[in-house]
Structures are given as C-alpha cells and as structure tokens.
Protein backbone atom coordinates (compact mmCIF):
# COMPACT_ATOMS: atom_id res chain seq x y z
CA UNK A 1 0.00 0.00 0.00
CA UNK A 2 0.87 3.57 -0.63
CA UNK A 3 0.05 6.75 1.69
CA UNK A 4 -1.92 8.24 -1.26
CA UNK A 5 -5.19 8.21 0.38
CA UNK A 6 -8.18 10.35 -0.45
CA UNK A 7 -7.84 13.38 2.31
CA UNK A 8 -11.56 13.75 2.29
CA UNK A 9 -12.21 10.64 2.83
CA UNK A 10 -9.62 10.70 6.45
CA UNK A 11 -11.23 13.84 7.24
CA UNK A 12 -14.75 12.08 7.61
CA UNK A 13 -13.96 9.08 9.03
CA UNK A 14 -12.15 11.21 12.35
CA UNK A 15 -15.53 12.52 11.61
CA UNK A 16 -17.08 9.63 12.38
CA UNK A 17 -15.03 8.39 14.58
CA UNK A 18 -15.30 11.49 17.13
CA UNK A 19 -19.44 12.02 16.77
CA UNK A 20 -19.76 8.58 16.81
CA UNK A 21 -22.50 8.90 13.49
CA UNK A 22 -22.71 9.52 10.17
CA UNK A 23 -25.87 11.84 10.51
CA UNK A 24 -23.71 14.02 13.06
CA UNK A 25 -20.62 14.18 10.94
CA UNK A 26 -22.60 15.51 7.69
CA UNK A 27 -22.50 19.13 9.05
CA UNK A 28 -18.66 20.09 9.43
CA UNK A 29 -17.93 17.55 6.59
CA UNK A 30 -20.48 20.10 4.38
CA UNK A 31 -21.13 16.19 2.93
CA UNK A 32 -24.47 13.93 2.50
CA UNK A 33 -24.83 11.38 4.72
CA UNK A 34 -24.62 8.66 1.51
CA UNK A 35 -21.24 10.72 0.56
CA UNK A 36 -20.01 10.27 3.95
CA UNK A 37 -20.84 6.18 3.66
CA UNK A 38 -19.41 6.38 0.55
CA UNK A 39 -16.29 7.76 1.31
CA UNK A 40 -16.03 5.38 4.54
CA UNK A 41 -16.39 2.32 2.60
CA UNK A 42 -13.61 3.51 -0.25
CA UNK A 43 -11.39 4.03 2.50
CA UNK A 44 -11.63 0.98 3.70
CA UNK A 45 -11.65 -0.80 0.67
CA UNK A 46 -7.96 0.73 0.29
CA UNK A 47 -6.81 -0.24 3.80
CA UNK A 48 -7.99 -3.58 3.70
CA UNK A 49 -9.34 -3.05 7.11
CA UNK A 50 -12.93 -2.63 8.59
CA UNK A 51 -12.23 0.55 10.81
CA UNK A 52 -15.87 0.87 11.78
CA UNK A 53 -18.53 -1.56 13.50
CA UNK A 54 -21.92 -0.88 12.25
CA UNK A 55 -24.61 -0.95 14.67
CA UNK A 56 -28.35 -0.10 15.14
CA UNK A 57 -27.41 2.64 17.64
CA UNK A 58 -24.41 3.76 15.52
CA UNK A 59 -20.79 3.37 14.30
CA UNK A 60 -18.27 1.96 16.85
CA UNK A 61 -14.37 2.25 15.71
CA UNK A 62 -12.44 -1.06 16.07
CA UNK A 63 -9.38 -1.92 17.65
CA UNK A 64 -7.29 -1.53 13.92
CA UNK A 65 -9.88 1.42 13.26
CA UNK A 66 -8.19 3.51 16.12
CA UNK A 67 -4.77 2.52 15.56
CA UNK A 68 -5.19 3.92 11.88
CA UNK A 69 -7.31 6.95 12.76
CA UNK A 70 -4.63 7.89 15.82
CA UNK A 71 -1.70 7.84 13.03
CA UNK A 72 -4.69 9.67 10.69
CA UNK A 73 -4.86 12.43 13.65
CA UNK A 74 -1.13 12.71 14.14
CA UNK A 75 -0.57 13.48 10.15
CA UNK A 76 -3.71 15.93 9.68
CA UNK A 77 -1.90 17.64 12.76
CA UNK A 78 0.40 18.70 10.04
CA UNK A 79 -1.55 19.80 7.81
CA UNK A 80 -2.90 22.09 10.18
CA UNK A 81 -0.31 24.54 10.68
CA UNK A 82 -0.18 25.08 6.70
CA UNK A 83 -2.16 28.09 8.14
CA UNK A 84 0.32 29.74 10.31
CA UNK A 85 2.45 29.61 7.34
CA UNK A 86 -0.38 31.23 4.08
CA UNK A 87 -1.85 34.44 6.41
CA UNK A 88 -4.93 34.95 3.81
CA UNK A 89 -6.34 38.41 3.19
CA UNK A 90 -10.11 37.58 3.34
CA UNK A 91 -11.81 36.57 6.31
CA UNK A 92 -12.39 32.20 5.79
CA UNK A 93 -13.67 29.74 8.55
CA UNK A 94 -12.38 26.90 6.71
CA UNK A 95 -9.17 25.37 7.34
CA UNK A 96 -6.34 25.02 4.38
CA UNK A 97 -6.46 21.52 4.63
CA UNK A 98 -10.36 21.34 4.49
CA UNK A 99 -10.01 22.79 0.99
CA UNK A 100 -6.94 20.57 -0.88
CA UNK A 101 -6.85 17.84 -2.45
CA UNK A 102 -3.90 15.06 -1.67
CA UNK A 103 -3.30 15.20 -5.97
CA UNK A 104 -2.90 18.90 -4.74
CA UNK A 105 -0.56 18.22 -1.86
CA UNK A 106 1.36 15.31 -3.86
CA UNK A 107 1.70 17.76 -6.44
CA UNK A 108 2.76 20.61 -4.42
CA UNK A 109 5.53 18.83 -2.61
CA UNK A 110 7.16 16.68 -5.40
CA UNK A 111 7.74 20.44 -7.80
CA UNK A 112 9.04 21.74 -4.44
CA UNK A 113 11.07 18.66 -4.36
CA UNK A 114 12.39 18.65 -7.67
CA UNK A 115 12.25 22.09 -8.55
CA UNK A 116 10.94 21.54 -11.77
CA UNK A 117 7.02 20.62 -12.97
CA UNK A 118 8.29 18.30 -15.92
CA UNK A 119 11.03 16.30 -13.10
CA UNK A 120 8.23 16.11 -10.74
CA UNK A 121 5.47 14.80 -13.53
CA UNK A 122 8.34 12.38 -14.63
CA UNK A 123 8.92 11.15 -11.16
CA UNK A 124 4.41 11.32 -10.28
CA UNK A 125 3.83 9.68 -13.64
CA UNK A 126 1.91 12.36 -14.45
CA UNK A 127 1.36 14.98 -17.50
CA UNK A 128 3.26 18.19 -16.93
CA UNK A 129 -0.19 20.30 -17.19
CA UNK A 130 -1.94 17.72 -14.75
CA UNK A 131 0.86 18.92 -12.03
CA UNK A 132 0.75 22.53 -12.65
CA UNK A 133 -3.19 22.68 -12.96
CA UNK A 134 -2.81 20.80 -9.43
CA UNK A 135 -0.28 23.25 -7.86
CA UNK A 136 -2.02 26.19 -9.55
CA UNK A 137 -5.56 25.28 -7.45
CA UNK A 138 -3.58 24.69 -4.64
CA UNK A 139 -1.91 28.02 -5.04
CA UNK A 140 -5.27 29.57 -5.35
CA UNK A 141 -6.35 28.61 -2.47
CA UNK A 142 -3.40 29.76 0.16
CA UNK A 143 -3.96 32.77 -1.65
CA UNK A 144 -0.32 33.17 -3.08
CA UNK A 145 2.10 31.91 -5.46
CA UNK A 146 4.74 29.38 -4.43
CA UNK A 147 7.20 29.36 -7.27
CA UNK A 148 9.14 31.89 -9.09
CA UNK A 149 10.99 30.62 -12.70
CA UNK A 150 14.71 30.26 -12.10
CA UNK A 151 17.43 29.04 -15.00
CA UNK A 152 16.96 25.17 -13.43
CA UNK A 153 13.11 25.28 -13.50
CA UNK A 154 10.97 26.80 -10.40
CA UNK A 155 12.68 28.14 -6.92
CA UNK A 156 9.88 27.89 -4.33
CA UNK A 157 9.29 30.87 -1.71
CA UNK A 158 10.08 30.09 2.23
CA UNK A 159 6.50 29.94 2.58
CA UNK A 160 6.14 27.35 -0.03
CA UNK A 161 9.38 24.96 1.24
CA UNK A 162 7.85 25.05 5.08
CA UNK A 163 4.32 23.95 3.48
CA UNK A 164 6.48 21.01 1.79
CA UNK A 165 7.96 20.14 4.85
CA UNK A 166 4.34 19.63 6.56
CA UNK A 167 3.09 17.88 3.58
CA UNK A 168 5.91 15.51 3.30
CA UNK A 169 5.33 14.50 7.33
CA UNK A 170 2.12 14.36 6.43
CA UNK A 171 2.43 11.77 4.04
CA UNK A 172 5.03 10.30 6.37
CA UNK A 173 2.71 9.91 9.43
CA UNK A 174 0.40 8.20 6.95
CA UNK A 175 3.14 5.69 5.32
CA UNK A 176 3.51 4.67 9.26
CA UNK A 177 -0.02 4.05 10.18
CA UNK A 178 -0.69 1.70 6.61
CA UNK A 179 2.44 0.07 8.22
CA UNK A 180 0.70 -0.45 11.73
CA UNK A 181 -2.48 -1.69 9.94
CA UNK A 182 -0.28 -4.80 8.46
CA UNK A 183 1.47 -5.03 12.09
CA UNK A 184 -1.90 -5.43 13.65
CA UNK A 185 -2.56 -8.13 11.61
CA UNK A 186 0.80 -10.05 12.20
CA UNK A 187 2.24 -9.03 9.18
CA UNK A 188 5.24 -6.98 10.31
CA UNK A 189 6.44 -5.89 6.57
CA UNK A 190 6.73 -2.23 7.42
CA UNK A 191 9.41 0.23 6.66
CA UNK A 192 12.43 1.34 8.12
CA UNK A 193 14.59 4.54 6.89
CA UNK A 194 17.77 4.63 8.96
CA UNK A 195 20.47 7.98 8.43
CA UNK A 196 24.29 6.34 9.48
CA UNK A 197 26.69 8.70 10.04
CA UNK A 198 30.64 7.52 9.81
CA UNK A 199 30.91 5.36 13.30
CA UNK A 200 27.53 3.52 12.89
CA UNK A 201 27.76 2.56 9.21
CA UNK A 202 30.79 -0.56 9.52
CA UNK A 203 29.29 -2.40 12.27
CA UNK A 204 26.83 -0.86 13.96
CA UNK A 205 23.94 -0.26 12.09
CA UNK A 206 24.94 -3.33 10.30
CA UNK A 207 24.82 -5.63 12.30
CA UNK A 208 21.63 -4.68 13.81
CA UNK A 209 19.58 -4.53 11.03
CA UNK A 210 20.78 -7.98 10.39
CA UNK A 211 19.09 -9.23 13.74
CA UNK A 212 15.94 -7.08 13.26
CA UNK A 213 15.74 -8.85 9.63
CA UNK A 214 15.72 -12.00 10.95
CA UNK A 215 13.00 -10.95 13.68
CA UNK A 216 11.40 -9.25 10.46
CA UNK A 217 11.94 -10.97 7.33
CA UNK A 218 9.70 -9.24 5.50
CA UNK A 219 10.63 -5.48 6.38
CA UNK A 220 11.66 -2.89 4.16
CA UNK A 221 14.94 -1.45 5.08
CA UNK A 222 16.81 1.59 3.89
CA UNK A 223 20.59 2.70 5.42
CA UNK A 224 20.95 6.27 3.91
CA UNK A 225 24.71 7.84 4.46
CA UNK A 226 25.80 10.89 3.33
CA UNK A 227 26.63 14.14 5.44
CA UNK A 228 25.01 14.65 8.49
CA UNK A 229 23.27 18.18 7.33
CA UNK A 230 21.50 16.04 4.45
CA UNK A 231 20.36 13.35 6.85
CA UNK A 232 19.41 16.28 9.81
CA UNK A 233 17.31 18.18 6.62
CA UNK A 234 15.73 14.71 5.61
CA UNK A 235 14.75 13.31 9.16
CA UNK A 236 13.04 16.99 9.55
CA UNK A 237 10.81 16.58 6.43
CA UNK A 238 9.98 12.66 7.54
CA UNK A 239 11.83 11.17 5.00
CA UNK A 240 13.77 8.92 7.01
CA UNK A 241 13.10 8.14 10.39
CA UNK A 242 16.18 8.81 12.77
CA UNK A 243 19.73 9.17 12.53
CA UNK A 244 22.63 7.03 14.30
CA UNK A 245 25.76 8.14 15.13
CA UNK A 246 27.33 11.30 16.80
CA UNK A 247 25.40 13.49 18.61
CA UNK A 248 25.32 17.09 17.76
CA UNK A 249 26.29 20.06 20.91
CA UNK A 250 23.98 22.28 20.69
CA UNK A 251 21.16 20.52 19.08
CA UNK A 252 20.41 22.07 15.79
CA UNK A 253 17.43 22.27 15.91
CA UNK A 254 13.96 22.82 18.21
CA UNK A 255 11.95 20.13 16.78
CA UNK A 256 14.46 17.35 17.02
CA UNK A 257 15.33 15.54 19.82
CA UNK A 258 19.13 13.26 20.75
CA UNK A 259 18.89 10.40 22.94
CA UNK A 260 22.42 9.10 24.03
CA UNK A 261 23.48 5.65 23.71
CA UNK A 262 27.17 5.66 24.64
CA UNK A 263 30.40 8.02 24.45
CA UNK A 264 33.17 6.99 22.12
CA UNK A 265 36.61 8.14 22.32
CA UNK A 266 38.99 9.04 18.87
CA UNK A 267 42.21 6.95 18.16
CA UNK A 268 44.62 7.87 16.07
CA UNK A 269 44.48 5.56 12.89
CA UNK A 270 47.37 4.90 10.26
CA UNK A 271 48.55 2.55 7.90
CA UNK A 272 50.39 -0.85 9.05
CA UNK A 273 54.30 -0.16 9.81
CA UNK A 274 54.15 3.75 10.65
CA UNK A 275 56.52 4.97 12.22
CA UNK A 276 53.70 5.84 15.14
CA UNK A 277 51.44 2.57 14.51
CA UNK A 278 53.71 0.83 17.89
CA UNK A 279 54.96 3.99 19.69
CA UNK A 280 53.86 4.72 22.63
CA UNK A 281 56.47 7.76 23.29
CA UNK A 282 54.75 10.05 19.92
CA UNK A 283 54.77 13.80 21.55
CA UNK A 284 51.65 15.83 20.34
CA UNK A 285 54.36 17.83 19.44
CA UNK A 286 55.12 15.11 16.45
CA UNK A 287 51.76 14.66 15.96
CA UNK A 288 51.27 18.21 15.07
CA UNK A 289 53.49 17.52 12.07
CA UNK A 290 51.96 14.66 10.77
CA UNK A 291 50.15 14.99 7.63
CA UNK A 292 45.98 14.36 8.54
CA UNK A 293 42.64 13.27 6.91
CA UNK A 294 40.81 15.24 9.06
CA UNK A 295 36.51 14.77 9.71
CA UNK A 296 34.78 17.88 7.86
CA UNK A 297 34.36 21.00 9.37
CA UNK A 298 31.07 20.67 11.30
CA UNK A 299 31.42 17.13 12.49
CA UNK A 300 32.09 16.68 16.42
CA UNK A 301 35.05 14.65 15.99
CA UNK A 302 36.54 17.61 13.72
CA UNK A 303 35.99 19.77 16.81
CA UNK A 304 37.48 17.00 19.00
CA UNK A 305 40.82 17.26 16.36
CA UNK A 306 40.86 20.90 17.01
CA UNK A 307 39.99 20.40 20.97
CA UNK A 308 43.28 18.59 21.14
CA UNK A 309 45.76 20.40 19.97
CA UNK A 310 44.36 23.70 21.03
CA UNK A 311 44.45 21.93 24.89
CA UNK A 312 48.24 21.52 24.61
CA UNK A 313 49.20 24.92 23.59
CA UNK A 314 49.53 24.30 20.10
CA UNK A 315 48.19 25.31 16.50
CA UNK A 316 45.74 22.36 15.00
CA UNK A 317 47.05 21.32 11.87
CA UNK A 318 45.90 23.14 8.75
CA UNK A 319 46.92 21.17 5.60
CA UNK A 320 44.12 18.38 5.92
CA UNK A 321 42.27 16.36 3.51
CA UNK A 322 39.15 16.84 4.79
CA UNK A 323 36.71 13.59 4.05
CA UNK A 324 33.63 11.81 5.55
CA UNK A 325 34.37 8.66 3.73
CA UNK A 326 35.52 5.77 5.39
CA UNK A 327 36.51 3.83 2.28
CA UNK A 328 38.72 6.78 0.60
CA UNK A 329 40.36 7.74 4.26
CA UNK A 330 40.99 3.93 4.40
CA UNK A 331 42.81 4.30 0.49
CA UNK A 332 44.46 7.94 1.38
CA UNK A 333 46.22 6.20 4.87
CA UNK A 334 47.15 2.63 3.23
CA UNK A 335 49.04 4.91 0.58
CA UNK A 336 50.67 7.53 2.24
CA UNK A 337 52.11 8.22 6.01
CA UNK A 338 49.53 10.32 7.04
CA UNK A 339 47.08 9.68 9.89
CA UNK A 340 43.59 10.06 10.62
CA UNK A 341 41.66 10.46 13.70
CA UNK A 342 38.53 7.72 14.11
CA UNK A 343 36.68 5.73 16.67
CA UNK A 344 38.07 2.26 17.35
CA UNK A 345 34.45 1.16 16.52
CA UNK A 346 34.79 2.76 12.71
CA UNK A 347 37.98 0.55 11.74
CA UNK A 348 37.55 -2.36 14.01
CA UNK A 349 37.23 -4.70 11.18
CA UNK A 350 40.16 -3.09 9.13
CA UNK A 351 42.79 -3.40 12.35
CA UNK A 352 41.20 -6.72 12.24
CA UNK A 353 42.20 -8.05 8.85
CA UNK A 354 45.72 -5.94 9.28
CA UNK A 355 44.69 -3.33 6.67
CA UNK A 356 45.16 -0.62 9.31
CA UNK A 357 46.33 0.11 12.75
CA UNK A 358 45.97 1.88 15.83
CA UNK A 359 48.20 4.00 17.96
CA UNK A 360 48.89 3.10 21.26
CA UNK A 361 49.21 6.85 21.77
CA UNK A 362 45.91 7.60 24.19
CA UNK A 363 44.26 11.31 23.16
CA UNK A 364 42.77 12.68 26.04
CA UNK A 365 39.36 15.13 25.99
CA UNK A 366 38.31 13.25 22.38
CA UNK A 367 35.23 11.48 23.81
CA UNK A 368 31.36 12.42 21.75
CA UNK A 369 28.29 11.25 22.70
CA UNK A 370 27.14 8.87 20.36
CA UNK A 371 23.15 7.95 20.05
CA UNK A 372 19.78 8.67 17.97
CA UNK A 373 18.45 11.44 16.46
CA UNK A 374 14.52 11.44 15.89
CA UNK A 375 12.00 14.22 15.52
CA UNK A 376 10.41 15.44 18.94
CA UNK A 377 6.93 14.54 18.22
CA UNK A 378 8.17 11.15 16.53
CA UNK A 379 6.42 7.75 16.85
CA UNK A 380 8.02 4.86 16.58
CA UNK A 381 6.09 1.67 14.50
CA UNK A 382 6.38 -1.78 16.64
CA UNK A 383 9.31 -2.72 13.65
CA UNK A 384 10.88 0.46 14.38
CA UNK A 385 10.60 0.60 18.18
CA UNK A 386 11.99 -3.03 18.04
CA UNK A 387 15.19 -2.01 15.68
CA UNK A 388 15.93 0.78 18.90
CA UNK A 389 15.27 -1.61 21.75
CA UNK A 390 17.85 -3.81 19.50
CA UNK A 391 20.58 -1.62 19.18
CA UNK A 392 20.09 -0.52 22.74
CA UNK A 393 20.87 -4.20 23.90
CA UNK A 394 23.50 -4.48 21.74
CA UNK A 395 25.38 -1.85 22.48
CA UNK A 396 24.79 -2.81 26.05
CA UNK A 397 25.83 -6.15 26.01
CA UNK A 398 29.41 -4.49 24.81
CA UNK A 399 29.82 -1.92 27.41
C-alpha cells in the first residue's frame, strides 16, 4: 500500500469516529450522509481493514480502526499549521487543509522537491499540465504563489518549502499508520529509513539490522549515508526516520530531539608499519606535524581534532584532507604516512584483517556522545521501536 489516500475521505472518518455517526458528521464535513458512507467504505476498501462496526445505535471504531485513525490524527496535525504559514487576506472559517486535495498536496511537494514541474510529472507519472493545474488550485487557495521561474526550472518561496515540509510528514505519518495496519494483523512488513553517520555505518547499524531482519523478514529497510546536514534536513521533512551516530552540541534544531546511547573516544588511525602505529612515546608535538585526513568541518570529531591540539598549547594542523568517507580515508592512509583520527568502533574490522592500525598513543578530551536522532513529536512503528530496543541491547551487552 501507498500513503496516497483520499484526504476527504480521512477527514470524515475522524468525523465519524469522534461524533460517533454519520448523521452528526454531515454538518462540518459540508457532505451527505450517503457521501459520507461512501467515502467510509472507499477508504476501507484501500486499507484492507474494517475501521468501523456498524450498529443499530451507531458506528463503533475497532481496535485496527483507532490505531489507523490515531496515526490519521497525528498526520492531519500537520496539515494544520499550513495556516500559520499562508496568512490569507479575506476573512475564511475553513481550514487550508479542508479545501486541498492530496493530488494537490502530492503535487505541491514533489515540484518543491524537484524544482521543476516536468522532473516532478516524470517522477508522479503524471502529464506536466496535470501537475501545474494541481499546484495552480492549490496556489489559489493559500492565496499566493509558491514558485518563481529560475534558470533550473521553479525556486519555491520560504512559505512554499515550510508547506512542503508539513506535507511531506504528512504523508510520512500516513506511510507509518498503513504500516501499523499490516502489524496489527501479524504481518510486520513495514518500513524502516535509517540515516548512518561515519561510526555507525561498519558495524553498527549493520549488524543490527541484520538481527531485526531476521526478527522481520519481511521489512523494508533503507541505510541512507551521506553528510550529516543532508540526513538532519531529511529526518526533519519525515523522510527517514532517525539518525545514528554522533550526537550534535547544541542541538540544531527545536523540533528534534538526541537520545544518548554511549560516548566513544577518537584513536589515532594509520597505515600498518608507521613509524607511530607501535609507539607509545609520539609527543603531540610530532603529531602536530603529521600529515591528517581530518573529519569535515562541522562534524564533532573535527571539533574533537581541534579540541586537542588547542588543549596543549599548540596550532591544529591546517593542511588536511578533509573527508567523511571511510573507504577513501581507508585508500588515502594505506598509501601515504599520514594519519587520521577515528573511533576504534569505525575501523575495528580493518585493524582486524591488518589493513590498518591503531596507535597506542591515548588522546585525552576526544570522547562524543554517540546515540539517535529522531524528531520530537516522533512515533516509533512496533518494527521500528523493536530495531531501537535492539541496538540498545547491543550496544549494552558491549559496554
């Protein structure tokens, strides 16, 4: 199943669900009762799932019908503050979301996505004037334009990039509760979107997904790299559901929250048979002249690099190769003398298999906090609360 349900349809079954009839939900809906049954029975002809008990005295929600409809609450919640964001001129009791369409909001959020209406109809499998005939209405009715042309296609206003962030949790908070419908029914095939920064993508993150997959067979997994502002900017707009690895002082931003898992201290990593990869007696001094692949400049083991050096009175180095990668700081060390400063966790299985070593030289004050990164208001599926309670135990079980 997809998240691409029919808005209207949500809309009256929360309806429903809080009146407790269709005769009582007809008014605010501005719908027929027979519309209203209608709409009910399409939407649960989508879900698979009977979310309402039909009685002589009225409609009762079942036990799957208000684990949907909570998740259905959570993402309208969203939608909801597209008004702080479009102030409209003229005087309407409506809501925004009372009055778009999700072909509207799909739309909307895949041009602001793309930045361009023929990417975006590419990527919808849509025509070109279908998309900007469904942005244009939605335009219309926040009472402003989102887009202005730029040489790449469309650049959308702050306005319209918030709105896409609210949409695309939206649709997020939906993709979760069509999960928890299969999960209710012993069919744990959800999804999980995991961000690994450097020290959780060799082992860590690994090795846990492995055990949740054979808990889960039938889960969809995705392990997204890359740097950690791409992965901060993508857990914010719901595309992936937390991060793993180093923890971020101060927390960037409001609606994000970091739970700590375990502090990690930095070793100082070079190739097998450096001159430092035995010596104990290496002044920082020495070090100083070394020749480093250093994290990049916002990462908290970059600050812990700096941190060091700055603690015994001396000037951090400043001719680095800066790089995130693991494989080409692996290729720059195995072919040169220089050194690189990583957790013991990151290259465990590379000191393993004697492709690189570790100075015994201990560097004190390089400890971060190392943990998970969600959104505040986040709620975990069972598959996803059960990947967290398993890489809590397993980091456990090592300390």
């Amino acid at each position: 199943m997809n998240p691409l349900l029919n808005l209207k349809h949500l809309l009256a079954a929360l309806e429903v669900q809080k009146r407790g009839s269709i005769s009582a939900a007809t008014e605010p809906m501005f719908l027929s009762q027979p519309a209203i049954t209608q709409a009910l029975s399409k939407l649960e002809r989508e879900l698979g799932a009977t979310i309402f008990t039909r009685t002589s005295k009225g409609l009762y929600t079942t036990e799957i019908g208000k684990v949907f409809l909570n998740r259905a609450e959570r993402a309208i919640q969203w939608l909801t503050l597209l008004d702080s964001v479009f102030t409209r001129k003229e005087k309407i009791q409506r809501r925004l979301y009372r009055t778009i369409t999700t072909t509207q909001l799909r739309a909307f959020v895949t041009v602001v996505q793309c930045g361009n209406y023929s990417l975006a109809a590419n990527k919808l499998n849509l025509s070109q004037p279908t998309v900007h005939r469904a942005v244009k209405e939605m335009e219309s009715h926040c009472g402003r334009p989102f887009f202005q042309r730029s040489p790449s296609g469309v650049e959308p206003s702050w306005q319209a990039r918030q709105a896409a962030r609210y949409v695309s949790l939206y649709f997020s908070e939906l993709a979760q509760g069509l999960d928890e419908i299969t999960e209710f029914v012993g069919n744990a095939s959800g999804s999980l979107r995991v961000g690994s920064l450097p020290l959780a993508r060799t082992r860590i993150v690994p090795q846990t997904i492995t055990m949740l997959l054979e808990e889960f067979p039938s889960a969809h997994v995705s392990i997204i790299d890359g740097a950690y502002e791409e992965q901060l900017d993508a857990l914010r707009h719901g595309h992936l559901d937390l991060i793993i690895g180093a923890l971020r002082n101060p927390v960037p931003s409001s609606d994000i929250q970091q739970i700590p898992l375990f502090s990690d201290s930095l070793h100082i990593v070079v190739r097998p048979g450096h001159a430092i990869a035995t010596d104990t007696s290496t002044s920082v001094l020495e070090l100083q002249e070394l020749e480093w692949v250093a994290p990049n400049e916002n990462a908290p083991a970059r600050a812990a690099f700096v941190k060091f050096f700055k603690d015994h009175g001396l000037k951090p180095p400043e001719h680095v190769i800066e790089c995130s990668s693991l494989m080409a700081t692996r290729g720059l060390l195995l072919e040169s003398d220089r050194a690189a400063l990583l957790s013991k966790k990151q290259v465990e299985i590379d000191v393993d298999h004697g492709l690189l070593a570790i100075s015994p030289r201990k560097l004190a004050g390089t400890d971060r906090e190392i943990g998970i990164t969600t959104r505040i208001n986040w709620k975990a599926t069972k598959l996803q609360a059960r990947f967290i309670a398993l890489l809590s135990s397993d980091l456990l079980a090592e300390c």
